[in-house]
Every structure is written in C-alpha cells, then in structure tokens.
Protein backbone atom coordinates (compact mmCIF):
# COMPACT_ATOMS: atom_id res chain seq x y z
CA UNK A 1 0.00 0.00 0.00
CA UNK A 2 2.63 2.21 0.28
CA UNK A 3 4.27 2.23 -2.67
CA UNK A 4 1.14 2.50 -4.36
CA UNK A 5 0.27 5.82 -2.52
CA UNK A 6 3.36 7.35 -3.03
CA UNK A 7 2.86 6.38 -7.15
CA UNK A 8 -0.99 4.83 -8.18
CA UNK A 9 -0.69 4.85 -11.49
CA UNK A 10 1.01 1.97 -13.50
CA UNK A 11 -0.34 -0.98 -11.22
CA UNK A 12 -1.81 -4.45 -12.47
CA UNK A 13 -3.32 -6.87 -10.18
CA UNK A 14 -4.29 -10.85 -10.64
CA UNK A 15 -5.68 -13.08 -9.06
CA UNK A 16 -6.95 -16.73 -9.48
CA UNK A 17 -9.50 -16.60 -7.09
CA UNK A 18 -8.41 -19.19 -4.73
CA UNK A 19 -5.99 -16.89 -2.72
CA UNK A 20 -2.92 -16.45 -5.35
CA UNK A 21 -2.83 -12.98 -6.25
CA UNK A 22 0.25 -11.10 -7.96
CA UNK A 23 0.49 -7.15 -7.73
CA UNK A 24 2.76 -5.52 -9.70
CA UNK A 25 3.75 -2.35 -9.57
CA UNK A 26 5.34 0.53 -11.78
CA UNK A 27 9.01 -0.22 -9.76
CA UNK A 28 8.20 -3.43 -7.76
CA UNK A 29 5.89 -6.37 -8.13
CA UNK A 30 4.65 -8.93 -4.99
CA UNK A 31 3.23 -12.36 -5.01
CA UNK A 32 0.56 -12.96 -2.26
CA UNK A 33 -0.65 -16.36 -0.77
CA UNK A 34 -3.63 -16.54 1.45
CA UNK A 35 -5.18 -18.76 3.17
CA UNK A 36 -9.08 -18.29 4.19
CA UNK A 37 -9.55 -19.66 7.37
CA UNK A 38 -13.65 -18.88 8.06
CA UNK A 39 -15.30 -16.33 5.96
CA UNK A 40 -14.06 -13.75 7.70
CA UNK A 41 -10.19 -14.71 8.84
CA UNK A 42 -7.26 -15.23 6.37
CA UNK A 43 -3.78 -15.72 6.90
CA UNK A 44 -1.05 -15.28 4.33
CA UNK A 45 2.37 -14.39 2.75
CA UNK A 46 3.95 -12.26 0.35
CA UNK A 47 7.59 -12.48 -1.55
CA UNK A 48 8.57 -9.64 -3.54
CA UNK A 49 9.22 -10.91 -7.38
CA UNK A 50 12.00 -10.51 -9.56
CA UNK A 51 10.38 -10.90 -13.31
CA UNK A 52 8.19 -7.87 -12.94
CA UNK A 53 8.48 -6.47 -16.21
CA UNK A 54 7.91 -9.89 -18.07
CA UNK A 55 5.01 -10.39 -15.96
CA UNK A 56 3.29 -7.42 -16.59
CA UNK A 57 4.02 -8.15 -20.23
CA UNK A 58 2.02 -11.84 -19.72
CA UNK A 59 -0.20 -9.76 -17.54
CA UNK A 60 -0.76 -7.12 -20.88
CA UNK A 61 -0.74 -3.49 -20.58
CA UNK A 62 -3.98 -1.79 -20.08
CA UNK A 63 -5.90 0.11 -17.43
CA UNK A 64 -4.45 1.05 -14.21
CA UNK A 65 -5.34 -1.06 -11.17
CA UNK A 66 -5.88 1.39 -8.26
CA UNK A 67 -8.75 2.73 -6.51
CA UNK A 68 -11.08 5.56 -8.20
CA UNK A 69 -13.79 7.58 -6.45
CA UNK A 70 -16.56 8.36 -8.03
CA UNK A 71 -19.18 11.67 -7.71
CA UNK A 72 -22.67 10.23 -6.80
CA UNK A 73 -23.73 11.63 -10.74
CA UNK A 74 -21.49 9.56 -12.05
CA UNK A 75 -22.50 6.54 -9.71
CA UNK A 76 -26.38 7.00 -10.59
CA UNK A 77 -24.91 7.14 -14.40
CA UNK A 78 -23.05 3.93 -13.93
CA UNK A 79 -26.03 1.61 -12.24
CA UNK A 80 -28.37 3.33 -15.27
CA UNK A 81 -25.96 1.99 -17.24
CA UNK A 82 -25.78 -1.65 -16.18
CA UNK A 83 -29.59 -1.63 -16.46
CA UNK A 84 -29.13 -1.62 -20.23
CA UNK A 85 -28.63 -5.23 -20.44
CA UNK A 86 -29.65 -5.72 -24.47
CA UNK A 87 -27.17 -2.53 -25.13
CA UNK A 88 -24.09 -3.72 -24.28
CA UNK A 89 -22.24 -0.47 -25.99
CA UNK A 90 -24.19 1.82 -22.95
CA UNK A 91 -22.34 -0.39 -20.42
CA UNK A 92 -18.92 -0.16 -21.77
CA UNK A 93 -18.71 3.43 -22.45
CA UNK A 94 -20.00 3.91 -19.13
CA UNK A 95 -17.09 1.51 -17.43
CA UNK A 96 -14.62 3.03 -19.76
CA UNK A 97 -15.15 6.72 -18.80
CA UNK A 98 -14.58 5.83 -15.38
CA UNK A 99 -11.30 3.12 -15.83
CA UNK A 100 -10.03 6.55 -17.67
CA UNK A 101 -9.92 8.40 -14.02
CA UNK A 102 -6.37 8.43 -12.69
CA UNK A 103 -6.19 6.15 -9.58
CA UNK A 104 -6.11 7.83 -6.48
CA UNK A 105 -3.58 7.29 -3.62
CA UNK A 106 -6.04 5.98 -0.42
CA UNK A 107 -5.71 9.57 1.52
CA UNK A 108 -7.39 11.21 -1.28
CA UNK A 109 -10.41 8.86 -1.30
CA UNK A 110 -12.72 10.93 0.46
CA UNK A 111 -14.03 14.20 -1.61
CA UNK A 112 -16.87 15.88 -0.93
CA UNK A 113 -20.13 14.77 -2.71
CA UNK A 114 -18.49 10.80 -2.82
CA UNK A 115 -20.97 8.42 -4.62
CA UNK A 116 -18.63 5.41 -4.37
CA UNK A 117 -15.09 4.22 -4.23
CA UNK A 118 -14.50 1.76 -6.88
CA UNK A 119 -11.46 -0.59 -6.99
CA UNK A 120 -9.70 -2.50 -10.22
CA UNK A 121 -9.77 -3.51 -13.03
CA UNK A 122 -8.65 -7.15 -11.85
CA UNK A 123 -6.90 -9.69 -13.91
CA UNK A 124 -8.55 -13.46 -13.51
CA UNK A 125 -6.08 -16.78 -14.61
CA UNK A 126 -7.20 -19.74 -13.33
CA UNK A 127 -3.76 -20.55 -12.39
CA UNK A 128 -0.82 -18.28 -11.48
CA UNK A 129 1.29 -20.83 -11.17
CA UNK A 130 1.30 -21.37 -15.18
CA UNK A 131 2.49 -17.95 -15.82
CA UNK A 132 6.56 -18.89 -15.62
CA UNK A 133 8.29 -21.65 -13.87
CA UNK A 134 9.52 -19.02 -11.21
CA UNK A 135 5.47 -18.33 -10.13
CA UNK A 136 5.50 -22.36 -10.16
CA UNK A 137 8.43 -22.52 -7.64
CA UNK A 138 7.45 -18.96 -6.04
CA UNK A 139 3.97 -20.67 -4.91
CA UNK A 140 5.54 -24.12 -3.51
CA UNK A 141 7.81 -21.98 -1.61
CA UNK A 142 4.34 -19.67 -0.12
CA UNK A 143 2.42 -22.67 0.00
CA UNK A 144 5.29 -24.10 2.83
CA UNK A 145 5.12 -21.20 4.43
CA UNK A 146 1.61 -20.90 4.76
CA UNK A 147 0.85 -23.94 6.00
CA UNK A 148 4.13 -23.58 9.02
CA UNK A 149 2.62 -20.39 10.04
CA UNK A 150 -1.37 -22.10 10.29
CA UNK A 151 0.66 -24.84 11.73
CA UNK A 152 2.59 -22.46 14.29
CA UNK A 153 -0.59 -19.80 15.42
CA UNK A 154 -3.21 -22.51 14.95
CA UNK A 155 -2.13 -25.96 15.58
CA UNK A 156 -5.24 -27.28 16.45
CA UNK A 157 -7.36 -25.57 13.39
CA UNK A 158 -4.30 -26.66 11.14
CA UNK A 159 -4.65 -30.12 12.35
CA UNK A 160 -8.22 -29.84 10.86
CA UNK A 161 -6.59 -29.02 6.96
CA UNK A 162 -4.48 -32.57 7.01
C-alpha cells in the first residue's frame, strides 16, 4: 500500500480466485498467498518478485489497477448503465469513462459529494502458477510457508486441513 500511494498509477493486479494474487507495480511487483480460514479470517504471505516487467508483459498493458472515487452523478450514471442489459455499448462506455480516471492514492479517497469508491480492473487466470516456472516454484515456496505459520498460530485448526 505504500508504494502505491506514493505512485498509483502503472499498477496491475491478478488473481486466481483461490488466494494467489500477484500485484505488480510501476518499480516493484509482490506475489501474495492466502489462506481463508472462516469467511471472515485469512492468513497469508507475500515475496517480492524478480520478473516484474515480463510479468506485466504476460499480464498485458492496459488500465491502471488502483482505486477511483466516483461523484454520486457519475454513480447514478453507472447503475443506469448496467440496467441496459440488451445494449451492451451503454455499459462499456460507461465503465470506460470511469477506468479513464487516474487512480487515487487511499488519503485522497474521500471528496466531498463521494458516490462510491471503486477498486480494479482485476486480472482473472485460473492458475498463477502457469504464468513462468519461477510463479511455479514462487507458490511451492508460499504454499510451505503458509501452512508452518497455520501450523505455528493454529495448531489445532491446522490439524483440521491434514
């Protein structure tokens, strides 16, 4: 979060929607492992990566992940939009205007007259692990570690995961 305060512009974020997630940034990318323990309790790992540039080239280059806020006009404008289910064109011209908003660093998230803060766009692959053999090695490595720190703060709830 840091680093994308003090620069939110250039980020790209995927995940595969079982708790791998990559985030790469304009200088520095991170792979993230989590582990959902109820609905509401994760634990997890990161490991800074070293391929960032050829991953945001598998990744491809397009909007800016970050975090947008949006007027309450534009908010009404945007569920209007969505409405229009047989004109798809309505929908992504609406989506587009506001993916062409400059991210915001989180301290400036709160203008007056806020509708909404929206987050993404967000990259889905089924499996991050198939992007290079380093995310294939980088997630065996996380996986380990996940599991000795469920092992280590809840050895009776990991005992339940064997």
């Amino acid at each position: 979060m840091e680093g994308y305060n003090r620069s939110p512009k250039g980020w790209q974020f995927a995940s595969d929607g079982i708790g791998n997630a990559l985030v790469l940034g304009p200088n520095e990318g991170y792979r993230l492992k989590v582990m959902a323990l109820s609905p509401t309790e994760s634990i997890g790992l990161g490991a800074k990566v070293d391929d960032n540039e050829e991953l945001k080239g598998i990744l491809g280059e397009g909007m800016h992940f970050g975090f947008r806020a949006i007027s309450k006009e534009d908010l009404l404008s945007l569920v209007r939009s969505l409405k229009h289910e047989e004109d798809m064109m309505v929908r992504r011209s609406a989506i587009d205007a506001l993916l062409q908003q400059d991210p915001l660093p989180t301290w400036r998230l709160q203008p007056p007259g806020l509708g909404a803060i929206v987050s993404g766009p967000y990259a889905y692959r089924p499996d991050l692990r198939s992007i290079s053999s380093l995310q294939s090695k980088l997630d065996e490595r996380l996986a380990a570690e996940v599991d000795a720190l469920l092992r280590k703060r809840s050895p009776m709830r990991a005992s339940m995961f064997r």
